[in-house]
PDB file of N, CA and C in Angstrom:
ATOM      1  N   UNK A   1      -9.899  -3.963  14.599  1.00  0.00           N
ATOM      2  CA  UNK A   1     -10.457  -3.241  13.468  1.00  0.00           C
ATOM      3  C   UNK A   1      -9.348  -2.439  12.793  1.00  0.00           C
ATOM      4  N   UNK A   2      -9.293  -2.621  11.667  1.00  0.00           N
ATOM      5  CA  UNK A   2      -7.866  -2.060  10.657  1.00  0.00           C
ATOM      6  C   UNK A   2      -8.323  -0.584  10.800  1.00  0.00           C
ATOM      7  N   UNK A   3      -7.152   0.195  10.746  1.00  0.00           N
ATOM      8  CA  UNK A   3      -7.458   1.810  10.244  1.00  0.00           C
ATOM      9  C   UNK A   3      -7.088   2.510   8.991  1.00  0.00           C
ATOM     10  N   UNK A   4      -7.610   1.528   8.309  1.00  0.00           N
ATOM     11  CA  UNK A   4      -7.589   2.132   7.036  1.00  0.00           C
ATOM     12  C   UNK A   4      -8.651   1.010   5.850  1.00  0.00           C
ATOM     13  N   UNK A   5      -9.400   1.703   4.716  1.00  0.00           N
ATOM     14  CA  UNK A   5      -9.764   0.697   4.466  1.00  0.00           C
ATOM     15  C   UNK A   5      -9.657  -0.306   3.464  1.00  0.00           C
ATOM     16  N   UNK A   6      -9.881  -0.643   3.031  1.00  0.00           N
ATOM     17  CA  UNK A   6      -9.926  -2.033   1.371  1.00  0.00           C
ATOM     18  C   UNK A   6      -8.790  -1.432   0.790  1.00  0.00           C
ATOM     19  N   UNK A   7      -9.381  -0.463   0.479  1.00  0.00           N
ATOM     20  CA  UNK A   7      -8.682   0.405  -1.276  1.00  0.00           C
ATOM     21  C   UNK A   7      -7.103   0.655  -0.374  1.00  0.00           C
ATOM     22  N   UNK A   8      -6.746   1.100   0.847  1.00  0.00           N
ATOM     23  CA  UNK A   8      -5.835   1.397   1.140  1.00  0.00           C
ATOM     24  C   UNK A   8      -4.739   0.436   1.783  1.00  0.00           C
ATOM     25  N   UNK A   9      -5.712  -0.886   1.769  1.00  0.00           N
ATOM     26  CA  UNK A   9      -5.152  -2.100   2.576  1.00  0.00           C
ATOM     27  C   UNK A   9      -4.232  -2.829   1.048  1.00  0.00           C
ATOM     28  N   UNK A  10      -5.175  -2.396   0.055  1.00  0.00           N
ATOM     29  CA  UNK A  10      -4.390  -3.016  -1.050  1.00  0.00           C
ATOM     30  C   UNK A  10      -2.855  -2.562  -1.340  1.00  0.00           C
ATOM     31  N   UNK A  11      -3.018  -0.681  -1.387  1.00  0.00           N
ATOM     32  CA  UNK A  11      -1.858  -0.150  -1.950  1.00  0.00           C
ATOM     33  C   UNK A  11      -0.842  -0.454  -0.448  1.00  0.00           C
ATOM     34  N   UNK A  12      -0.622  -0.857   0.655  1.00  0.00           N
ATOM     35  CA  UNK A  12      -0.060  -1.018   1.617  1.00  0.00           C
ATOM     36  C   UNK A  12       0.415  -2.457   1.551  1.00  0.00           C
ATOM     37  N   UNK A  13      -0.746  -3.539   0.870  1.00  0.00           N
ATOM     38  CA  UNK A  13      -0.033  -4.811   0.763  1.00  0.00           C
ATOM     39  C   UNK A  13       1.042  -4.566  -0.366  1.00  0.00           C
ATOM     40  N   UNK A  14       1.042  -3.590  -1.552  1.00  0.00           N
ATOM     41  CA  UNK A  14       1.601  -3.364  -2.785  1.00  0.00           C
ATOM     42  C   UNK A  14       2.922  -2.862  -2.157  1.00  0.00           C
ATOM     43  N   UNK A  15       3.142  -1.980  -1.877  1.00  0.00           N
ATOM     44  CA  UNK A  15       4.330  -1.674  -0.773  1.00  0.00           C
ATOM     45  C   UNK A  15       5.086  -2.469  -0.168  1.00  0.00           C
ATOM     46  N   UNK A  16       4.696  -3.388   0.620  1.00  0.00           N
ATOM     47  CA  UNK A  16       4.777  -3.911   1.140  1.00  0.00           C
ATOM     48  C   UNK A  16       5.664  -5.140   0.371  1.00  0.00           C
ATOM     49  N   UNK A  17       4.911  -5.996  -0.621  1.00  0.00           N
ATOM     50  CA  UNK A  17       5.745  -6.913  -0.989  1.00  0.00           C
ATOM     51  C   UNK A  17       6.694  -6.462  -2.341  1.00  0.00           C
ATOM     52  N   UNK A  18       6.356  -5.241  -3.053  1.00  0.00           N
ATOM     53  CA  UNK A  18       7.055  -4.428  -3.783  1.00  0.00           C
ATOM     54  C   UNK A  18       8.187  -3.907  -3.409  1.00  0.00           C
ATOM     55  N   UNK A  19       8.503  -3.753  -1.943  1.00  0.00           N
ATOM     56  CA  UNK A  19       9.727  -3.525  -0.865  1.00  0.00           C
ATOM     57  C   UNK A  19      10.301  -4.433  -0.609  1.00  0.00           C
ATOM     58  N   UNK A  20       9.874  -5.841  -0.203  1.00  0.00           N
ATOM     59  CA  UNK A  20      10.513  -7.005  -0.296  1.00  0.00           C
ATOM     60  C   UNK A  20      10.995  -8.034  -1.267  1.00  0.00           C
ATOM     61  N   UNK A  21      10.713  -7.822  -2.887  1.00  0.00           N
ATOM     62  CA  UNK A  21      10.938  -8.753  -4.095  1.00  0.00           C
ATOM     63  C   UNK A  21      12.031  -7.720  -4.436  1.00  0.00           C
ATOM     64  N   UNK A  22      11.837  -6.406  -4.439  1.00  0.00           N
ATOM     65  CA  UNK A  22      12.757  -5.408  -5.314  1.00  0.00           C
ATOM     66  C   UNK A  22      13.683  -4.916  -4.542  1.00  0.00           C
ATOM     67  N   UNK A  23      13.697  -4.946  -2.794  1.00  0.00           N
ATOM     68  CA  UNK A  23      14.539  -4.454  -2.107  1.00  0.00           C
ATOM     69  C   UNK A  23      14.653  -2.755  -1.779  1.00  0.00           C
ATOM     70  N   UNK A  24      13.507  -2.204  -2.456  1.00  0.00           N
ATOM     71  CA  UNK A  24      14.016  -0.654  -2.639  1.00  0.00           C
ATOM     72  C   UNK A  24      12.015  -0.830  -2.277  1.00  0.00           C
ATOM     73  N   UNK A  25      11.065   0.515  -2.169  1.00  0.00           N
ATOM     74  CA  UNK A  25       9.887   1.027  -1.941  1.00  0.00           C
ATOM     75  C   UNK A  25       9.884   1.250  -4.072  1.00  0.00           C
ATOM     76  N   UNK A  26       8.460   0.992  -4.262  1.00  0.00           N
ATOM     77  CA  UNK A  26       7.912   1.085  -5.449  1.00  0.00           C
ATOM     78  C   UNK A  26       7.483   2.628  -5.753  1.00  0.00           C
ATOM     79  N   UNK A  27       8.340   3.286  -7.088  1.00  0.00           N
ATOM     80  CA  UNK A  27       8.000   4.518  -7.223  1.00  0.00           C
ATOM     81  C   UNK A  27       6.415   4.765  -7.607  1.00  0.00           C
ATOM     82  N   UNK A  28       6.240   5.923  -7.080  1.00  0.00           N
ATOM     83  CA  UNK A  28       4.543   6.625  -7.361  1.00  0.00           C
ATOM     84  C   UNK A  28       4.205   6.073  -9.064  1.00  0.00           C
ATOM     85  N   UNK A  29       5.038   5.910  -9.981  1.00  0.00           N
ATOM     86  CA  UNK A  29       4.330   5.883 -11.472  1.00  0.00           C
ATOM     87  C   UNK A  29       4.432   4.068 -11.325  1.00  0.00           C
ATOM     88  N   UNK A  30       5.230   3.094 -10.613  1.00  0.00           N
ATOM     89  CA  UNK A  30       4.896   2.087 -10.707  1.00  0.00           C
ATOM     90  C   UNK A  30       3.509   1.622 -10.406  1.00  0.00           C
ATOM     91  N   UNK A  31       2.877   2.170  -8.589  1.00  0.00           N
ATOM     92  CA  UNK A  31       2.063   1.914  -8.180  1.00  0.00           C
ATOM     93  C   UNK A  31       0.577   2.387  -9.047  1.00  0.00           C
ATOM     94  N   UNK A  32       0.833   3.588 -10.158  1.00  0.00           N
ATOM     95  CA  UNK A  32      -0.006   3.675 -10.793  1.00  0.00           C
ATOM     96  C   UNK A  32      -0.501   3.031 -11.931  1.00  0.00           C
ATOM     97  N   UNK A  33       0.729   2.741 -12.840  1.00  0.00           N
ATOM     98  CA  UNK A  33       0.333   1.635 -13.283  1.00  0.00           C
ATOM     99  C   UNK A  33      -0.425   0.711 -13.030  1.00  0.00           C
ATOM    100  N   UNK A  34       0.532   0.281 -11.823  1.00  0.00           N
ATOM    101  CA  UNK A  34      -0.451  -1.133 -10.993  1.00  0.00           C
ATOM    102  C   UNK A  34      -1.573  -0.995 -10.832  1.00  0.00           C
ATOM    103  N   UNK A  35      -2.335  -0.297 -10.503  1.00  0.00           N
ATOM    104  CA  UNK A  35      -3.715   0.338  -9.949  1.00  0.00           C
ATOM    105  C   UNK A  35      -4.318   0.319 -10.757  1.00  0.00           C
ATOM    106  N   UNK A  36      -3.718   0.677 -11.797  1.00  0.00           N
ATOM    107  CA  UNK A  36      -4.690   1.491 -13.290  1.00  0.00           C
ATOM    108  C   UNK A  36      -5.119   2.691 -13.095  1.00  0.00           C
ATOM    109  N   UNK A  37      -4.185   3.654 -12.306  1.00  0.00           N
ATOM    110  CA  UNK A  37      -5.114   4.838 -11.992  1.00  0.00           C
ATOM    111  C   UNK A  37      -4.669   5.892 -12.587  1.00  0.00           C
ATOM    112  N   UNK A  38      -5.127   7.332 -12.474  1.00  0.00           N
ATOM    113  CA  UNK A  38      -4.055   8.587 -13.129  1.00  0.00           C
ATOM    114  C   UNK A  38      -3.228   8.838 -11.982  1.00  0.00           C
ATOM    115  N   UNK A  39      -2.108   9.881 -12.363  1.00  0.00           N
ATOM    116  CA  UNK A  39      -0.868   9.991 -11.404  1.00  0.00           C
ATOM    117  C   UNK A  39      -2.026  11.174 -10.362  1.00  0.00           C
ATOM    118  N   UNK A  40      -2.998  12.150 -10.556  1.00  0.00           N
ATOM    119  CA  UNK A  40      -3.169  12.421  -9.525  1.00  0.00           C
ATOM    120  C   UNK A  40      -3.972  11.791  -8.596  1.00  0.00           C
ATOM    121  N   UNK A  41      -4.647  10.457  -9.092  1.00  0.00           N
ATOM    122  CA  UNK A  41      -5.496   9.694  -8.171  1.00  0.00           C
ATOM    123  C   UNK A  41      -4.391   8.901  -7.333  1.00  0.00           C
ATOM    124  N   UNK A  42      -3.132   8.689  -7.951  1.00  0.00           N
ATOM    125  CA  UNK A  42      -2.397   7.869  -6.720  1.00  0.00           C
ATOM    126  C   UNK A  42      -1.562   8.636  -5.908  1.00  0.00           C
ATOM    127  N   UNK A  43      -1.303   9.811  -6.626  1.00  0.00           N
ATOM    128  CA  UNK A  43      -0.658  10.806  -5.693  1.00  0.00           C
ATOM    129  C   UNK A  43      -1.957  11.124  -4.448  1.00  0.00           C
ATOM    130  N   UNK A  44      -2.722  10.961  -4.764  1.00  0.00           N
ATOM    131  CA  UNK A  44      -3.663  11.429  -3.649  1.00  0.00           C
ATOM    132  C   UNK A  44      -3.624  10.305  -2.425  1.00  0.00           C
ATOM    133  N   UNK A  45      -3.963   9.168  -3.007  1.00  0.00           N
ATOM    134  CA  UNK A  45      -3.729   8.010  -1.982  1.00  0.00           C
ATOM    135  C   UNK A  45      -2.736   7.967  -1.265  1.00  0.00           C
ATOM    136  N   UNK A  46      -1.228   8.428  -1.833  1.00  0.00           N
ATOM    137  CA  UNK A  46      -0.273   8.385  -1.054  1.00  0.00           C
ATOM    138  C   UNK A  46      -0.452   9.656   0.253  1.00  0.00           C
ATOM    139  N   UNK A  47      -0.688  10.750  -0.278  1.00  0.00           N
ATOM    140  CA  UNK A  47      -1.212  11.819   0.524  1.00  0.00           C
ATOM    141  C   UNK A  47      -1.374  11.211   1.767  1.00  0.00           C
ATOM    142  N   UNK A  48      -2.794  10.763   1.463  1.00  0.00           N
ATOM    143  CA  UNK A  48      -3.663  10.093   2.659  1.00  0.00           C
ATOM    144  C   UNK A  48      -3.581   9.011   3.468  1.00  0.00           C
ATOM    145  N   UNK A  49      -2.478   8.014   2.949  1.00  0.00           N
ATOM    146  CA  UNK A  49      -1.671   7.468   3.795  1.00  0.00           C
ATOM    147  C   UNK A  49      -0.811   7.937   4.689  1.00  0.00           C
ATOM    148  N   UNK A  50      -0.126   9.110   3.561  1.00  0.00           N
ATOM    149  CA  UNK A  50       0.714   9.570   4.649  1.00  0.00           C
ATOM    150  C   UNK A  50      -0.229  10.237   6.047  1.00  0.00           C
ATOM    151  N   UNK A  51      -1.369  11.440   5.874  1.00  0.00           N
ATOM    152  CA  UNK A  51      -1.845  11.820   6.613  1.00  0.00           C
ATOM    153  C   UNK A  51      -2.151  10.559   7.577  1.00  0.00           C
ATOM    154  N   UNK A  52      -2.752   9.961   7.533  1.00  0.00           N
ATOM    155  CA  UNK A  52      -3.327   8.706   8.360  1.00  0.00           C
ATOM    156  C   UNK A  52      -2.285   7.856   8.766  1.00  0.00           C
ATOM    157  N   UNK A  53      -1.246   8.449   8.989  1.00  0.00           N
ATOM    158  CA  UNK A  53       0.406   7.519   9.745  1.00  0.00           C
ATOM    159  C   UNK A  53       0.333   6.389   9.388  1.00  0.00           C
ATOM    160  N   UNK A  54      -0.029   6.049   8.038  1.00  0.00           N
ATOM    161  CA  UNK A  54       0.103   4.614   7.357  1.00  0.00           C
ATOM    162  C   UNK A  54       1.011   4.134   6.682  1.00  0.00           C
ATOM    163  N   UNK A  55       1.910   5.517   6.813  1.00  0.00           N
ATOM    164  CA  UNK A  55       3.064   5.670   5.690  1.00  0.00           C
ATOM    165  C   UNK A  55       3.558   6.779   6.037  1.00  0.00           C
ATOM    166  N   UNK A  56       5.450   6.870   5.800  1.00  0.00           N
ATOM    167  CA  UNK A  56       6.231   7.971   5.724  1.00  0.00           C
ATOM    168  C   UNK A  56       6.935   7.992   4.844  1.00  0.00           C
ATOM    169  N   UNK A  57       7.263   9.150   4.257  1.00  0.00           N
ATOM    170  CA  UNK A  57       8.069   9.653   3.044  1.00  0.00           C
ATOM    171  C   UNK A  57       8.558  10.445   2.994  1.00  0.00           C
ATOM    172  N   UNK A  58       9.287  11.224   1.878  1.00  0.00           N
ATOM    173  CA  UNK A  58      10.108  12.402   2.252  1.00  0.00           C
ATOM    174  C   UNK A  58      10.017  12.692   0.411  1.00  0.00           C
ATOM    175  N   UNK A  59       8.982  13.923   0.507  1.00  0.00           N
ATOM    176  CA  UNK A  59       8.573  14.706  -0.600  1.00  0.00           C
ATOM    177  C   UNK A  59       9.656  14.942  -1.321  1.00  0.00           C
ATOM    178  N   UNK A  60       9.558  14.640  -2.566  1.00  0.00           N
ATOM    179  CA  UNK A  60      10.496  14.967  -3.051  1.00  0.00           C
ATOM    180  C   UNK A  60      11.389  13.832  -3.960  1.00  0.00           C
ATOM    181  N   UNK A  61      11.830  13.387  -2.969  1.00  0.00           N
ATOM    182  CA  UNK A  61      12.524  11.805  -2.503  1.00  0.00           C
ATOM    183  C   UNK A  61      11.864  11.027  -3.636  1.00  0.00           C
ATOM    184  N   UNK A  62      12.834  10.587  -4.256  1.00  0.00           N
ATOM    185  CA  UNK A  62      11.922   8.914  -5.572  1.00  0.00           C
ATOM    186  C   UNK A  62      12.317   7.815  -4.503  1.00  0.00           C
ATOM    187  N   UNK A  63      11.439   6.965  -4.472  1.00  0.00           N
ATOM    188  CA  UNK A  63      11.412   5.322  -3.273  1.00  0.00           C
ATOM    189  C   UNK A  63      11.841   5.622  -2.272  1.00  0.00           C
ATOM    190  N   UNK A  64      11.072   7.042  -1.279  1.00  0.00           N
ATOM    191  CA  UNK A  64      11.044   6.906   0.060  1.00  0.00           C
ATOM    192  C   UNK A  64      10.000   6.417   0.753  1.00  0.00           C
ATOM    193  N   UNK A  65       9.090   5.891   0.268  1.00  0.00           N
ATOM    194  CA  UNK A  65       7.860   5.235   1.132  1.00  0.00           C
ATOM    195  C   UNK A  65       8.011   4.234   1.717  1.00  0.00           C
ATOM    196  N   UNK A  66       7.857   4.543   2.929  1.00  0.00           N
ATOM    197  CA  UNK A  66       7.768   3.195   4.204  1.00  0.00           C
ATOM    198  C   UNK A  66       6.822   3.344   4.986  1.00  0.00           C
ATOM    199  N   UNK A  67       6.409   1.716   5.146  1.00  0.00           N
ATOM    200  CA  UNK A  67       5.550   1.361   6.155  1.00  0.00           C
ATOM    201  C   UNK A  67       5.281   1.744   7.340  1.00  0.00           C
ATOM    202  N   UNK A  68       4.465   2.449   7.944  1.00  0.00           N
ATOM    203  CA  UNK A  68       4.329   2.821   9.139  1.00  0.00           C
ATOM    204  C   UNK A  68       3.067   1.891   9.984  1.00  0.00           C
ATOM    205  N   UNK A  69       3.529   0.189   9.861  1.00  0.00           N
ATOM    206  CA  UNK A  69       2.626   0.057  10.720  1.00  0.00           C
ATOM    207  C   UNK A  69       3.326  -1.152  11.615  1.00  0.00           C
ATOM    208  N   UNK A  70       2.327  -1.367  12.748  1.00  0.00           N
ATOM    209  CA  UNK A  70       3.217  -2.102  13.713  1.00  0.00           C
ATOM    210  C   UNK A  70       3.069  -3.446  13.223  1.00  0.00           C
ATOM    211  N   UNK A  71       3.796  -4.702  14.128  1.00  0.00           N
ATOM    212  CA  UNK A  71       3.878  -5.642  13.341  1.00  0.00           C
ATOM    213  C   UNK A  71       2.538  -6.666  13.749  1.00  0.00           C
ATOM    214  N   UNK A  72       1.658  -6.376  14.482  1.00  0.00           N
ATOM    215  CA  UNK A  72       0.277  -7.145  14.554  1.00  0.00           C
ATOM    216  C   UNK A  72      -0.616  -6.491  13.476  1.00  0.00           C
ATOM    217  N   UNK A  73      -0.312  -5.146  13.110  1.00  0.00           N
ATOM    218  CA  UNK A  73      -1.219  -4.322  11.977  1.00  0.00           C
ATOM    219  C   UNK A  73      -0.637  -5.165  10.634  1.00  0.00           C
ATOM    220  N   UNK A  74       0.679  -5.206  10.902  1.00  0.00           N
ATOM    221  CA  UNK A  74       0.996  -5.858   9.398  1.00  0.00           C
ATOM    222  C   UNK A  74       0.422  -7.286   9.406  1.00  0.00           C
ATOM    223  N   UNK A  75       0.485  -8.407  10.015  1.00  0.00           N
ATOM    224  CA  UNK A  75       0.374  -9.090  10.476  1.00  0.00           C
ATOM    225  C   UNK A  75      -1.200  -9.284   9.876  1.00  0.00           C
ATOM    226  N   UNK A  76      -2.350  -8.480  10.497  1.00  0.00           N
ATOM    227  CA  UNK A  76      -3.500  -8.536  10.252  1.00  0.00           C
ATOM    228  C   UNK A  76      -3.765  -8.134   8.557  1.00  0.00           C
ATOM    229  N   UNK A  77      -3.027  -7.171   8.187  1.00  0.00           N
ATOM    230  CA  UNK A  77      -3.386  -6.601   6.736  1.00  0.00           C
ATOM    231  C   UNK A  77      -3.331  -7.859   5.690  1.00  0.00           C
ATOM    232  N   UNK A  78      -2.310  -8.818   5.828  1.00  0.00           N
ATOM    233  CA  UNK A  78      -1.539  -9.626   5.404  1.00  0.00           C
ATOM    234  C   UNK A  78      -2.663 -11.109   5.235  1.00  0.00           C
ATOM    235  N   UNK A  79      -3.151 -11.089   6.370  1.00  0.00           N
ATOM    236  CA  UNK A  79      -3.985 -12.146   6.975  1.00  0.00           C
ATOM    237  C   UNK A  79      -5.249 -11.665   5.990  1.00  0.00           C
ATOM    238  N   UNK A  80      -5.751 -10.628   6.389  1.00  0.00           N
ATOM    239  CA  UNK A  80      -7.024 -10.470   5.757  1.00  0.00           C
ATOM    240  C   UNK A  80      -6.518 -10.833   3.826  1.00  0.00           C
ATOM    241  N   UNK A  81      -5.735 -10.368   3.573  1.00  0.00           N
ATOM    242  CA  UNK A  81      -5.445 -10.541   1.642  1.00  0.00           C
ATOM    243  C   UNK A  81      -5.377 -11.882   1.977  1.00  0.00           C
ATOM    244  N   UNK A  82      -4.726 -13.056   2.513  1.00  0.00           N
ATOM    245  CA  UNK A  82      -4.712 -14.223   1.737  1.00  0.00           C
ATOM    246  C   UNK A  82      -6.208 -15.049   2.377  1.00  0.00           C
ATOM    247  N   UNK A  83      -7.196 -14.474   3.438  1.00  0.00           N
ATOM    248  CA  UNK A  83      -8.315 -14.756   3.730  1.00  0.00           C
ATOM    249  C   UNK A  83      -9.267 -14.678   2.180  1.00  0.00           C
ATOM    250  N   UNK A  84      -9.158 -13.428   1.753  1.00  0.00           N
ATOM    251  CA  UNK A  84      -9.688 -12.863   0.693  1.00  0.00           C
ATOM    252  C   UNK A  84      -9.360 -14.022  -0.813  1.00  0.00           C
ATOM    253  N   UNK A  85      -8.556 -13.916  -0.674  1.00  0.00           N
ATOM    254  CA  UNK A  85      -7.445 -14.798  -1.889  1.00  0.00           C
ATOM    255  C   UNK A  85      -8.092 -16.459  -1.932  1.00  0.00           C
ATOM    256  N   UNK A  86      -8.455 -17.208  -0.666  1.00  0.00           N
ATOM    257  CA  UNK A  86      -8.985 -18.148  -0.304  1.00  0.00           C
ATOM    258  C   UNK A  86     -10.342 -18.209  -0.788  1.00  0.00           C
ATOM    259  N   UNK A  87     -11.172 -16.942  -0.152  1.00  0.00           N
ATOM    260  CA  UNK A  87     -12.725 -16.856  -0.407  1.00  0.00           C
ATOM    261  C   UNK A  87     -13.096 -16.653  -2.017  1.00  0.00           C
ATOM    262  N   UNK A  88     -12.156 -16.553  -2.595  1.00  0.00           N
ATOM    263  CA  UNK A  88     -12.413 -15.866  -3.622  1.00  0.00           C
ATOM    264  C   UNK A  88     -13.071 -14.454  -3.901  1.00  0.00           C
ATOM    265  N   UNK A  89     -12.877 -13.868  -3.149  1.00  0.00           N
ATOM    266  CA  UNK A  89     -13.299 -11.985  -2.691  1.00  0.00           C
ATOM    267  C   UNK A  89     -12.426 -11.124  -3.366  1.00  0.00           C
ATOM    268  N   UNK A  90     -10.987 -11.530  -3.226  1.00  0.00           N
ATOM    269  CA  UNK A  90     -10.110 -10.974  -3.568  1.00  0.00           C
ATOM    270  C   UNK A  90     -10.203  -9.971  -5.192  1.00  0.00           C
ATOM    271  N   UNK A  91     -10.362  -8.782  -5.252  1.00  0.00           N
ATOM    272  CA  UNK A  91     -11.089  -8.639  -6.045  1.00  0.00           C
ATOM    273  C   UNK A  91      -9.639  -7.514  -7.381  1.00  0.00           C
ATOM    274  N   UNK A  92      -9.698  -7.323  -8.360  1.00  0.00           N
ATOM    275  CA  UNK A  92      -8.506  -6.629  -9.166  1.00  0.00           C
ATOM    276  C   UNK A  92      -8.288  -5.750  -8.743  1.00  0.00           C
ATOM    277  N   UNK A  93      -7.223  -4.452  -8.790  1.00  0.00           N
ATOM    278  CA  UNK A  93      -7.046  -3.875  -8.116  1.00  0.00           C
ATOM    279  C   UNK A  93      -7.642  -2.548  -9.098  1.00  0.00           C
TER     280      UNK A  93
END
């Protein structure tokens, strides 16, 4: 069972391959964009990642966000999006 849910599995897959195409962690105004959200609705998400050891950063810091999860958690997060992607579930962000 994941510990975290949908909405947070997304911005973690976003991270995630946003860290691997660009080489660097995706700044807070990219991920908002992406989202479509305001800067304090994604500043909040990041918050709460961080609280929930889903993520570490260093306040302050532009593209310090990293993954804090192990590699069967990643593994599973990963699995469930292209499950989703298949079913057609996969839903905008």
């Amino acid at each position: 069972m994941p510990r975290y849910t949908k909405k947070q599995g997304q911005y973690l897959t976003y991270v995630y391959y946003y860290s691997r195409l660009h080489g660097r962690p995706p700044a807070e105004s990219e991920m908002q964009r992406y989202f479509r959200v305001s800067p304090a609705s994604e500043h909040q998400m990041v918050l709460t990642l961080e609280r929930n050891q889903l993520i570490t950063r260093v306040p302050g810091a532009p593209r310090s966000i990293r993954l804090n999860l192990t590699r069967p958690e990643l593994i599973e997060l990963l699995s469930s999006l292209l499950l989703e992607a298949k079913d057609g579930s996969l839903s905008e962000p």
